[in-house]
C-alpha atoms as a PDB file:
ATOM      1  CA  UNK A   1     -63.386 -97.118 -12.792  1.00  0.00           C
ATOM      2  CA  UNK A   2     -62.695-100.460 -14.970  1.00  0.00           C
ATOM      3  CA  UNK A   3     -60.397-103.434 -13.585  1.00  0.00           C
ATOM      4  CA  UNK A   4     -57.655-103.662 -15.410  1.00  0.00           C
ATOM      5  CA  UNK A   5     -55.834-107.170 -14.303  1.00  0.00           C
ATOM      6  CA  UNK A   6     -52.530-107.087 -13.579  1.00  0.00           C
ATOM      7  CA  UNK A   7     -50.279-110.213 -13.299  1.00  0.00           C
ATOM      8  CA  UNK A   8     -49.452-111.317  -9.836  1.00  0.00           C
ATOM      9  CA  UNK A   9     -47.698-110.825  -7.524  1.00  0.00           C
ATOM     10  CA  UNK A  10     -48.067-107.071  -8.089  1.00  0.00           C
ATOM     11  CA  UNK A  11     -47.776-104.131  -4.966  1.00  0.00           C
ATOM     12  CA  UNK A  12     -49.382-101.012  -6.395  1.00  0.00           C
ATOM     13  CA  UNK A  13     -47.659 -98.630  -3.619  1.00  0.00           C
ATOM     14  CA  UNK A  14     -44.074 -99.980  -4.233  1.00  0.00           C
ATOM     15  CA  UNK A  15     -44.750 -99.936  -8.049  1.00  0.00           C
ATOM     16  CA  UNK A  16     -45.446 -96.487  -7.869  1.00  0.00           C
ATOM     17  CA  UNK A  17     -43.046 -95.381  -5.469  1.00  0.00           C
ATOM     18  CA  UNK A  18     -40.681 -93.965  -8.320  1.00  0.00           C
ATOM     19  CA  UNK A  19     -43.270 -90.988  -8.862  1.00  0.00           C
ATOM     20  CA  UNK A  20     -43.244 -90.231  -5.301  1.00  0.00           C
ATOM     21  CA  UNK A  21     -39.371 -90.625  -4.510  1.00  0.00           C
ATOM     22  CA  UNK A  22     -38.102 -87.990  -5.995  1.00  0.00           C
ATOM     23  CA  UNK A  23     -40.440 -85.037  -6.275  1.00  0.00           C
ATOM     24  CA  UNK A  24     -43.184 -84.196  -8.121  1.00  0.00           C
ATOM     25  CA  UNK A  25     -43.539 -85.745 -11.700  1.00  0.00           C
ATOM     26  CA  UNK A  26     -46.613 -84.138 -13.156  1.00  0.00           C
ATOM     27  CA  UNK A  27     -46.441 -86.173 -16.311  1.00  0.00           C
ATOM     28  CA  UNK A  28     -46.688 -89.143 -14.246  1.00  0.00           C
ATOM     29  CA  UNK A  29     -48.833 -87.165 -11.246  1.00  0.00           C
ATOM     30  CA  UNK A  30     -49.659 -88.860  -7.737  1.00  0.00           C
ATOM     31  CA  UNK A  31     -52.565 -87.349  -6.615  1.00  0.00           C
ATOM     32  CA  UNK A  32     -54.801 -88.574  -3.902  1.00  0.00           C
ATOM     33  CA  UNK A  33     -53.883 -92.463  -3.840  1.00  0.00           C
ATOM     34  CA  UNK A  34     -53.573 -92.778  -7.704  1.00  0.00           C
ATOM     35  CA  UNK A  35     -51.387 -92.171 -10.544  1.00  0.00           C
ATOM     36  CA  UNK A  36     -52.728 -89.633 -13.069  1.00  0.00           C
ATOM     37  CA  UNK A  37     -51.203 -89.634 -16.804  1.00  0.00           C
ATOM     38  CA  UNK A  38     -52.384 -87.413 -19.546  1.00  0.00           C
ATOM     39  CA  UNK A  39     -52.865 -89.987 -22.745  1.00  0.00           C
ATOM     40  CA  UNK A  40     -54.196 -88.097 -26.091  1.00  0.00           C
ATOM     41  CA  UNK A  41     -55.909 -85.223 -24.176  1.00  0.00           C
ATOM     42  CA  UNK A  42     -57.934 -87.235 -21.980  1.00  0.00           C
ATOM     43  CA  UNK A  43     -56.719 -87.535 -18.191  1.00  0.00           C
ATOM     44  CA  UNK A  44     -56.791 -91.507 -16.783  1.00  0.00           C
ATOM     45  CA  UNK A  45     -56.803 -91.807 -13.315  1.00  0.00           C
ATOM     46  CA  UNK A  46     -54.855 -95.349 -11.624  1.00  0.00           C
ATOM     47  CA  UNK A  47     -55.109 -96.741  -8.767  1.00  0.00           C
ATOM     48  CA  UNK A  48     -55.021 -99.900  -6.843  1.00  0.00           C
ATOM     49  CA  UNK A  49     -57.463-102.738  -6.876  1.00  0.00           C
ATOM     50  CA  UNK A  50     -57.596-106.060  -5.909  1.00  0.00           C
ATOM     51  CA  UNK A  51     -56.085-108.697  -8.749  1.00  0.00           C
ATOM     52  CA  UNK A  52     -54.988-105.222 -10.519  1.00  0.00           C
ATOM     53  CA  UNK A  53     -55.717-101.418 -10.678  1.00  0.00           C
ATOM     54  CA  UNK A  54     -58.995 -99.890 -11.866  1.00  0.00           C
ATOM     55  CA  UNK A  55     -58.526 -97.185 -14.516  1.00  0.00           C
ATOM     56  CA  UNK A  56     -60.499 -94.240 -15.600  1.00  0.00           C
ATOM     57  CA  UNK A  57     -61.238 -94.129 -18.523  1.00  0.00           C
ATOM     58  CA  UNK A  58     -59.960 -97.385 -19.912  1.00  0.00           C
ATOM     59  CA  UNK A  59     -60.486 -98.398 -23.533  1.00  0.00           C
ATOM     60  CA  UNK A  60     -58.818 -99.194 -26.400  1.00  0.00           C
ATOM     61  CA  UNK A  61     -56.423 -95.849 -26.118  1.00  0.00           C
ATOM     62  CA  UNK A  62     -55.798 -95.663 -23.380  1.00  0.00           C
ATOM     63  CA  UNK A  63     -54.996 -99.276 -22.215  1.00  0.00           C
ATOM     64  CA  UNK A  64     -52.076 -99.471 -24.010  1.00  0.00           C
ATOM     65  CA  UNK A  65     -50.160 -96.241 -22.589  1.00  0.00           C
ATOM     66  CA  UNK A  66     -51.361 -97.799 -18.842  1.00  0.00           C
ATOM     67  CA  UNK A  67     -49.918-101.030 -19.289  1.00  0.00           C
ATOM     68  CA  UNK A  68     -46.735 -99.668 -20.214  1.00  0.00           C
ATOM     69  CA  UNK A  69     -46.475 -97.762 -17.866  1.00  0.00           C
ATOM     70  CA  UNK A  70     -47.231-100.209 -15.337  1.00  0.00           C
ATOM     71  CA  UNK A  71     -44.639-102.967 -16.944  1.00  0.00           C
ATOM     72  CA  UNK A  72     -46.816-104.920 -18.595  1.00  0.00           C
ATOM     73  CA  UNK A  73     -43.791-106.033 -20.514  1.00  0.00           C
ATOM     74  CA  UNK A  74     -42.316-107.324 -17.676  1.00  0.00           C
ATOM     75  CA  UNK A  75     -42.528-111.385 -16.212  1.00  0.00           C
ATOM     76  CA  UNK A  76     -42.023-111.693 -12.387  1.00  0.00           C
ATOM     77  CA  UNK A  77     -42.722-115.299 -12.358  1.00  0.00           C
ATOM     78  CA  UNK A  78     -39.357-116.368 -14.169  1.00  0.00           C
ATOM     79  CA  UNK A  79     -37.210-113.570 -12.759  1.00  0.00           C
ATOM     80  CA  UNK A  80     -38.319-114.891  -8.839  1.00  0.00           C
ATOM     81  CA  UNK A  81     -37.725-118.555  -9.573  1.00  0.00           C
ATOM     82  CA  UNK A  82     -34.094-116.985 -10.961  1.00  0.00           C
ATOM     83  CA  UNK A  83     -33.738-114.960  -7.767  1.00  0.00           C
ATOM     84  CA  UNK A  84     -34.092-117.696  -5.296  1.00  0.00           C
ATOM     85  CA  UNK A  85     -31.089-118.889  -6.606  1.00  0.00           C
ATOM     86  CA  UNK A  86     -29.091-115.873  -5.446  1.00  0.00           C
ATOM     87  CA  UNK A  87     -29.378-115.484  -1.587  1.00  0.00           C
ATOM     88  CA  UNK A  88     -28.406-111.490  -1.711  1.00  0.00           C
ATOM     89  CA  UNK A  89     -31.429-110.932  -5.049  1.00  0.00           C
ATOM     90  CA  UNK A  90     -33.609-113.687  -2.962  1.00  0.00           C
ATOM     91  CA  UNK A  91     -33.371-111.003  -0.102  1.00  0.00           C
ATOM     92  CA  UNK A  92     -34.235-108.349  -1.816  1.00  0.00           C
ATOM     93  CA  UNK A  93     -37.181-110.030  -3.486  1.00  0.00           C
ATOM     94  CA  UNK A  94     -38.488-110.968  -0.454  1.00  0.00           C
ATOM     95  CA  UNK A  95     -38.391-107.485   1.091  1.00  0.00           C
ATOM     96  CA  UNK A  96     -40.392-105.786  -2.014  1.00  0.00           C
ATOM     97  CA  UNK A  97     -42.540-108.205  -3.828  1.00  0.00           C
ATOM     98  CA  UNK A  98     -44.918-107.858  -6.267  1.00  0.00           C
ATOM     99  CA  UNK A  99     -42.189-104.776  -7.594  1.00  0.00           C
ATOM    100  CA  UNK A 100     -43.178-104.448 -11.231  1.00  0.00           C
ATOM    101  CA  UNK A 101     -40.723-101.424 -12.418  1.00  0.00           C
ATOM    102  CA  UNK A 102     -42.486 -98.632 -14.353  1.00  0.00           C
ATOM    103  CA  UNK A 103     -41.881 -97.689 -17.882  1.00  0.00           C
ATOM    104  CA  UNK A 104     -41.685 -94.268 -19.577  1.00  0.00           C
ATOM    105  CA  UNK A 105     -44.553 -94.824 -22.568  1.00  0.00           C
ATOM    106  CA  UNK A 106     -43.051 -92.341 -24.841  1.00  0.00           C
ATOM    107  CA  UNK A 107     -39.541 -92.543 -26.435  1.00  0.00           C
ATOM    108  CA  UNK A 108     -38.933 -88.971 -26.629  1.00  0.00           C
ATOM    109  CA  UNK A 109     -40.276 -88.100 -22.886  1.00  0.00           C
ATOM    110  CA  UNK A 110     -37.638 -91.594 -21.927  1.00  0.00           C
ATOM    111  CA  UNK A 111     -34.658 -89.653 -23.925  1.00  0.00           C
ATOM    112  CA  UNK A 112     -35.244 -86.091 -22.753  1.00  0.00           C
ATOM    113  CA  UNK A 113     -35.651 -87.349 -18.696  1.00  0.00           C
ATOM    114  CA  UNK A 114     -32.277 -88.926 -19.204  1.00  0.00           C
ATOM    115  CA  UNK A 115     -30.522 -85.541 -20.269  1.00  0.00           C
ATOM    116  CA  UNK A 116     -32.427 -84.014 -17.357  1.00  0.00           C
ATOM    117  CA  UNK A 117     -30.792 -86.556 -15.226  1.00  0.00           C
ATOM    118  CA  UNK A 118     -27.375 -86.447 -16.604  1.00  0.00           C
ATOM    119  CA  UNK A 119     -24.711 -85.460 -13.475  1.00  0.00           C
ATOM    120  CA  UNK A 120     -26.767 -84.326 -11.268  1.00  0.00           C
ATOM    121  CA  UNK A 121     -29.378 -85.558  -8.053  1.00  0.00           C
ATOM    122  CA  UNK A 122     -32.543 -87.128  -9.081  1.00  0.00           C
ATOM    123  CA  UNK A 123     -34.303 -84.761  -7.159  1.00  0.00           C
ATOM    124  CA  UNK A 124     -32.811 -81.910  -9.234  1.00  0.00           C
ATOM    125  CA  UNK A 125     -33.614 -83.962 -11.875  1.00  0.00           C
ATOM    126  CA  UNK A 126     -37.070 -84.065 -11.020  1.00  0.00           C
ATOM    127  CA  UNK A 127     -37.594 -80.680 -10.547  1.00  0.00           C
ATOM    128  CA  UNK A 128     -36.250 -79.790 -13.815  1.00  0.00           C
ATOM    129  CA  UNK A 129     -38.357 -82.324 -15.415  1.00  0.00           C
ATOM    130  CA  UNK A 130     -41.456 -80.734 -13.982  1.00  0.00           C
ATOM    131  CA  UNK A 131     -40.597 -77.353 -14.740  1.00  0.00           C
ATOM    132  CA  UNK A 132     -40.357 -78.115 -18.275  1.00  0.00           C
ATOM    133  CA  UNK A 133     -43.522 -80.016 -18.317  1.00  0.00           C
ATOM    134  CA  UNK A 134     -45.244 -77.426 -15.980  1.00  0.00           C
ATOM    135  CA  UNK A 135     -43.929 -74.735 -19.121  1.00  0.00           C
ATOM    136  CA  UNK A 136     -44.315 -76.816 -22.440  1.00  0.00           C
ATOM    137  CA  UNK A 137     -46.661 -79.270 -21.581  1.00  0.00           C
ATOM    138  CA  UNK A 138     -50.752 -79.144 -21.928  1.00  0.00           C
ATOM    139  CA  UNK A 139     -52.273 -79.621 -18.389  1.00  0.00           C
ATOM    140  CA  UNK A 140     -55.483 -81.842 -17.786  1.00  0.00           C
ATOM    141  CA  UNK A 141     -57.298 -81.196 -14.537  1.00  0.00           C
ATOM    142  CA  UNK A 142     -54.442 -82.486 -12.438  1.00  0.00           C
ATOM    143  CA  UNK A 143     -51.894 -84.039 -14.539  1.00  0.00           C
ATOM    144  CA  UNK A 144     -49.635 -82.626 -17.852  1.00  0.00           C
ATOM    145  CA  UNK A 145     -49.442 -84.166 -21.034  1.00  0.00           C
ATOM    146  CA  UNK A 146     -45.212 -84.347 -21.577  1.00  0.00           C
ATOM    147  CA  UNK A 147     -44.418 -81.638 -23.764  1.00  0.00           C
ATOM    148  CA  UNK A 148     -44.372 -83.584 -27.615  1.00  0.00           C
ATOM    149  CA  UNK A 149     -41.269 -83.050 -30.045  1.00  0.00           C
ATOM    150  CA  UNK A 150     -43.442 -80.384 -32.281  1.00  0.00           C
ATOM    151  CA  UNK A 151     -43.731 -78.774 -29.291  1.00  0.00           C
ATOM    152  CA  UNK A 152     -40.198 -78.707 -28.444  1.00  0.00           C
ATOM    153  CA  UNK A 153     -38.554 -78.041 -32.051  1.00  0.00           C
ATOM    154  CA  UNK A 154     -39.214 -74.254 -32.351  1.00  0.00           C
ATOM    155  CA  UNK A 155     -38.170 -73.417 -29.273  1.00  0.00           C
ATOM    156  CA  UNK A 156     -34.569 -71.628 -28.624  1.00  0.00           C
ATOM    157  CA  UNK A 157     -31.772 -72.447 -26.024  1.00  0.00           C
ATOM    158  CA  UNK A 158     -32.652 -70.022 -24.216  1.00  0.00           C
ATOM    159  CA  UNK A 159     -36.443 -71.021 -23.521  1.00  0.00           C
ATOM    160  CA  UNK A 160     -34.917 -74.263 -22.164  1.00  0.00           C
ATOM    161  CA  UNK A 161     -32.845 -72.799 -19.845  1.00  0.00           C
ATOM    162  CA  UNK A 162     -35.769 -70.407 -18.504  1.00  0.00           C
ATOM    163  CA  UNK A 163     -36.641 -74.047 -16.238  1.00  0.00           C
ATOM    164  CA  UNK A 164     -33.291 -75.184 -15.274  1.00  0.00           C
ATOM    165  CA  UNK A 165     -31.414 -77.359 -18.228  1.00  0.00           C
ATOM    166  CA  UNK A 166     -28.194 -76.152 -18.755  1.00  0.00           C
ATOM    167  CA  UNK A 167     -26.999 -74.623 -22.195  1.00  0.00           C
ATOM    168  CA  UNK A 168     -25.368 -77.473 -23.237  1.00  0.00           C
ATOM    169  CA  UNK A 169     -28.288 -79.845 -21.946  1.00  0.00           C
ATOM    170  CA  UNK A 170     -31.032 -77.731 -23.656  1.00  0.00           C
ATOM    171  CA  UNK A 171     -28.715 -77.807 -27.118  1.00  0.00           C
ATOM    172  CA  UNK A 172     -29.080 -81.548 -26.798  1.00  0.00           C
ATOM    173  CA  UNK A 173     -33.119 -81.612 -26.099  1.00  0.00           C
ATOM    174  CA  UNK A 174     -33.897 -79.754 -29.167  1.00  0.00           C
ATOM    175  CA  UNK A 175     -31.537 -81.329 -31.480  1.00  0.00           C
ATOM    176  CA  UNK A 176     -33.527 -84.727 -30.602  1.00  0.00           C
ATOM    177  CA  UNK A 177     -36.327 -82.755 -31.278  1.00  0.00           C
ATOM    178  CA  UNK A 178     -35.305 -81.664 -34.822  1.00  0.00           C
ATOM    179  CA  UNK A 179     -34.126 -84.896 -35.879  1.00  0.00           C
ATOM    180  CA  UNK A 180     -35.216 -87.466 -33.566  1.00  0.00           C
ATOM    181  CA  UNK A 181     -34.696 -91.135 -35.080  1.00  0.00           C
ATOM    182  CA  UNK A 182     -37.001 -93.141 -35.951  1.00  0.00           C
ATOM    183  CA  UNK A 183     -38.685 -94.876 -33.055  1.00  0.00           C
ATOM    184  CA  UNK A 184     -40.538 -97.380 -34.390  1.00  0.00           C
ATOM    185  CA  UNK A 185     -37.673 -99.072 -35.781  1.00  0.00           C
ATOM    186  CA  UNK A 186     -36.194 -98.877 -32.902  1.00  0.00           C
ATOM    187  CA  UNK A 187     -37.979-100.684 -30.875  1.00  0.00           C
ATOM    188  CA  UNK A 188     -37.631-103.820 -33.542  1.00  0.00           C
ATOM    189  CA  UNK A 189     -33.520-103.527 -33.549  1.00  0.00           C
ATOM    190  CA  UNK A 190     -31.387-105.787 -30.992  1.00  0.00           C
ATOM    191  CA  UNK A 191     -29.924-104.436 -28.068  1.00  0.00           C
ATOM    192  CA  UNK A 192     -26.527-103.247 -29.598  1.00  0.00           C
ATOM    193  CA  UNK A 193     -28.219-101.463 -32.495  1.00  0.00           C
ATOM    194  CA  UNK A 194     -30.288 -99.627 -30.290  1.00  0.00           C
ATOM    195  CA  UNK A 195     -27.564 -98.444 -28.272  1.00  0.00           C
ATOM    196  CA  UNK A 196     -25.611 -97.904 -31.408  1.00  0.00           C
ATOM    197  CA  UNK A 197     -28.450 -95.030 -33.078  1.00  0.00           C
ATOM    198  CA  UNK A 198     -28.832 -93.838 -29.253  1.00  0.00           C
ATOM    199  CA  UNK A 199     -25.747 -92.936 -28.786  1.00  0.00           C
ATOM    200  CA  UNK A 200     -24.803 -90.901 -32.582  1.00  0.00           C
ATOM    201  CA  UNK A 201     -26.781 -88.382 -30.964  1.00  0.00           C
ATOM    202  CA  UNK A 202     -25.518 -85.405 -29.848  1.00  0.00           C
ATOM    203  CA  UNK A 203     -25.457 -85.420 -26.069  1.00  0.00           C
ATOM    204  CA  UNK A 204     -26.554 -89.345 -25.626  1.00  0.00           C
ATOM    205  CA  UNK A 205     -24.012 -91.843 -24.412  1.00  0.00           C
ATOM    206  CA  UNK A 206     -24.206 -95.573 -22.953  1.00  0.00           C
ATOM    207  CA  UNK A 207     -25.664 -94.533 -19.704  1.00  0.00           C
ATOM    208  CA  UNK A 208     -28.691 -92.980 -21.712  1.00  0.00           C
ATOM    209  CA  UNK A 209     -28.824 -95.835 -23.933  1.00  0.00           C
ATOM    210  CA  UNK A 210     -28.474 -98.853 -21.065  1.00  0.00           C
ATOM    211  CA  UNK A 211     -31.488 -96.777 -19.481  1.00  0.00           C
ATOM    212  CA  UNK A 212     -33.648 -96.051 -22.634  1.00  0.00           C
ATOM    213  CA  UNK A 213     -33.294-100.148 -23.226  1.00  0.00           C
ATOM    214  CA  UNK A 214     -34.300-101.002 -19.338  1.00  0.00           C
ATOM    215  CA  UNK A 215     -37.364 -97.939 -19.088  1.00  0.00           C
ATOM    216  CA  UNK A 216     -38.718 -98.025 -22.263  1.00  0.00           C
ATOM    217  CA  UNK A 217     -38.260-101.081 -24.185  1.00  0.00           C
ATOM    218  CA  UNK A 218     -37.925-103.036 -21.186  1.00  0.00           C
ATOM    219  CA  UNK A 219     -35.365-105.687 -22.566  1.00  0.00           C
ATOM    220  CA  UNK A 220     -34.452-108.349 -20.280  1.00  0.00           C
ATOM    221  CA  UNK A 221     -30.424-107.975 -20.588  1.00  0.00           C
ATOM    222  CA  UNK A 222     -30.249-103.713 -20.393  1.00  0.00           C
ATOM    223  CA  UNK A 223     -27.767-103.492 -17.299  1.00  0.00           C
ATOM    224  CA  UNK A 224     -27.151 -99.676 -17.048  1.00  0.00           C
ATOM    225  CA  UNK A 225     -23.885-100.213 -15.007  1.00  0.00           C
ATOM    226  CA  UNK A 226     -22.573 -96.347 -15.486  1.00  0.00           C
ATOM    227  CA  UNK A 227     -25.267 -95.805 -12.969  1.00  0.00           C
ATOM    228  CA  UNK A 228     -23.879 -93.815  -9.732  1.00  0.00           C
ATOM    229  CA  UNK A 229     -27.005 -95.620  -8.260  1.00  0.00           C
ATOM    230  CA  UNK A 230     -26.915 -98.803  -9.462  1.00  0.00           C
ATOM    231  CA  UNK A 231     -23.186 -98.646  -8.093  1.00  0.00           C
ATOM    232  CA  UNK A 232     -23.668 -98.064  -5.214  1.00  0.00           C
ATOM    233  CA  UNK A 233     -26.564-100.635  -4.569  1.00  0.00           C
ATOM    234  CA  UNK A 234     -24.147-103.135  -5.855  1.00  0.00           C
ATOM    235  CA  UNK A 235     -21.202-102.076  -4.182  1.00  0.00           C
ATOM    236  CA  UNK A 236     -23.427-102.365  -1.124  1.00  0.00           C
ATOM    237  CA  UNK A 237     -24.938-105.854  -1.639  1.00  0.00           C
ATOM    238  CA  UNK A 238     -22.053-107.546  -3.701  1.00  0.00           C
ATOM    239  CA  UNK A 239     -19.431-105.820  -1.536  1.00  0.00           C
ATOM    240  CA  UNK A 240     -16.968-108.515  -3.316  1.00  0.00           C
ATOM    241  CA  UNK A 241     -18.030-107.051  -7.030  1.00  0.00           C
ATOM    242  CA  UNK A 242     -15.317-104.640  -7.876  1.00  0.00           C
ATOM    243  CA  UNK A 243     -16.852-104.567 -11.702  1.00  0.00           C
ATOM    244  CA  UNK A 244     -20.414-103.628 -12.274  1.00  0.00           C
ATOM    245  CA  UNK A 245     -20.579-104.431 -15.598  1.00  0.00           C
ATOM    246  CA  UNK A 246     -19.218-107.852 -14.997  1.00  0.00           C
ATOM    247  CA  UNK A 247     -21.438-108.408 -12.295  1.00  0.00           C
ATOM    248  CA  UNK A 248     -24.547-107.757 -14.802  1.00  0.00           C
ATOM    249  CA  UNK A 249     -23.425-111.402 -16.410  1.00  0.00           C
ATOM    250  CA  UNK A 250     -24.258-113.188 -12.980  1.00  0.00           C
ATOM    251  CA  UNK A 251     -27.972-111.729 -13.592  1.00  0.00           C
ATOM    252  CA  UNK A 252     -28.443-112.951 -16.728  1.00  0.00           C
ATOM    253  CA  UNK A 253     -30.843-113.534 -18.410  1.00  0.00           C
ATOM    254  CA  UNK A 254     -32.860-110.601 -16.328  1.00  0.00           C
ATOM    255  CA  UNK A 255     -30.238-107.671 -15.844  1.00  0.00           C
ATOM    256  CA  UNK A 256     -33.032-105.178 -16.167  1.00  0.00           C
ATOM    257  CA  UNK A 257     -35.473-106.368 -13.490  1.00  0.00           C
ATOM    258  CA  UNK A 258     -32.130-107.039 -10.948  1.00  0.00           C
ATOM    259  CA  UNK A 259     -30.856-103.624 -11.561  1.00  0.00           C
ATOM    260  CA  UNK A 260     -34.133-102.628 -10.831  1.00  0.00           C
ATOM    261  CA  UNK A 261     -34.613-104.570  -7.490  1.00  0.00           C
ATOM    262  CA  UNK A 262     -30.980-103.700  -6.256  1.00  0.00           C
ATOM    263  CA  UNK A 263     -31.860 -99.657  -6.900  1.00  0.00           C
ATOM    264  CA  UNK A 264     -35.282-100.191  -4.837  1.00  0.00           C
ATOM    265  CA  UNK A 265     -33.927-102.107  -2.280  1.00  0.00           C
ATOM    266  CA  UNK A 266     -31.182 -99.785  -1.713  1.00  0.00           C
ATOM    267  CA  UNK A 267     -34.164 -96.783  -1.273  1.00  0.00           C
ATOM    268  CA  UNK A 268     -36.132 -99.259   1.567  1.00  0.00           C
ATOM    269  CA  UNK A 269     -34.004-101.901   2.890  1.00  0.00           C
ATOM    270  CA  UNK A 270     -32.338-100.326   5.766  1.00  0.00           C
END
C-alpha cells in the first residue's frame, strides 16, 4: 500500500457510501473495508488512511483513474466557507464533512449508468448495472473492469436485454457504442456545449447531461434539477423552493457539490 494524500477535510466511509447504498457495484467493488476498481487490467485496492487513502498498486496509471474517482477535481475549502453562509447547506455540512462526491472515471461507463438509471429505483438501477458488468465486463480477482465500447458495439438488443435493460434502453447503449462522440473534446467544451452533443443522442436528455457534467467532469455549476432525488431533498430542506432549477442560482457558484450534499444528507440526516 502507497499513501496517496488526499485534501482535507476528507471522510473515506461517507465518500464511499455511494458504492454501498445501493447494491453491489462491481466496477466500483467494496470489498472488505476498501474500494476495488479494475484500471488497465490490473486490480487497485483503496482504502482509508490517515491524511488520505493508501492504494495498491499506485503509479503513474493508475493514480490518475483513483483520483478521479475519489474527486480530486473537487475544492471543499471554498464550497464550506460558501456554505456557512446558508444555515440549511451549513447544516448539512456539518452533519457529513469531509464528503468529497465520487466521480465515474470513464465517459462511456458515466453515459451508459445514466440509461440504466433512467425511470426507475437506483437499486434496480444498480442491479442492472452489475449484471451487465458481471456479463460484458473482464473480472480481476474481486472487482470487473466496466465493459469498454468495443466490447459493447457487436452486441445485439437482445444480448442487452438478457441482464435487465429494456429494448428501448439497450437500443440506446449500443448506439453510443457505435458512434460515441468524441470525449476528449468534450471535456474542453463549456457547460452548454456539452449538454448540447449529450443530448443529440439517441436516448440522452438534460437529466443525463446535468449528471454526466456533475459525475464526470465535475463542473462547479452542473445542477441536475430533473432529479426525482435531488427534488425531493430540496423540497425537503427548502420547503419554500417551489422551482428546483431556480433554486440551483442561490448555490452558485458550486451547484454540483450542493446538489451533492442535499442528496447525501437526505440518505443520513434523519
Amino acid at each position: 500500500m502507497t499513501l496517496l494524500p488526499l485534501p482535507q477535510p476528507y471522510d473515506f466511509d461517507i465518500s464511499t457510501e455511494r458504492f454501498r447504498a445501493f447494491g453491489v457495484d462491481l466496477a466500483n467493488l467494496w470489498h472488505e473495508g476498501g474500494v476495488h476498481r479494475v484500471v488497465q487490467g490490473r486490480e487497485v485496492r483503496i482504502e482509508a488512511a490517515r491524511g488520505g487513502v493508501d492504494v495498491d498498486p499506485l503509479d503513474g496509471t493508475t493514480e490518475p483513474v483513483v483520483c478521479k474517482l475519489l474527486g480530486f477535481d473537487f475544492e471543499l475549502e471554498p464550497f464550506y466557507a460558501f456554505a456557512a453562509g446558508d444555515p440549511v447547506l451549513a447544516r448539512i455540512v456539518a452533519s457529513i464533512p469531509g464528503l468529497r462526491p465520487p466521480l465515474a472515471p470513464d465517459p462511456f461507463e458515466a453515459l451508459v449508468s445514466s440509461v440504466t438509471a433512467q425511470q426507475v429505483s437506483l437499486q434496480s438501477a444498480f442491479a442492472t448495472r452489475s449484471r451487465f458488468i458481471e456479463r460484458f465486463g473482464e473480472r480481476a480477482e474481486h472487482a470487473y473492469a466496466f465493459p469498454t465500447m468495443e466490447r459493447i458495439a457487436p452486441l445485439r438488443e437482445e444480448d442487452l436485454t438478457a441482464v435487465g435493460f429494456s429494448r428501448r434502453k439497450a437500443e440506446y447503449v449500443l448506439g453510443l457504442a457505435w458512434n460515441p462522440p468524441d470525449f476528449e473534446e468534450l471535456a474542453g467544451l463549456p457547460d452548454e456545449e456539452v449538454k448540447l452533443r449529450i443530448v443529440s443522442l439517441r436516448g440522452f436528455g438534460e437529466w443525463s447531461a446535468d449528471w454526466f457534467l456533475a459525475r464526470h467532469l465535475a463542473r462547479p455549476h452542473a445542477w441536475p434539477a430533473g432529479d426525482l432525488g435531488l427534488v425531493k431533498a430540496a423540497a425537503r430542506f427548502y420547503p419554500e423552493a417551489t422551482d428546483v432549477r431556480a433554486l440551483g442560482e442561490r448555490f452558485d457558484p458550486f451547484q454540483n457539490l450542493s446538489a451533492h450534499y442535499l442528496l447525501m444528507g437526505s440518505r443520513v440526516l434523519m
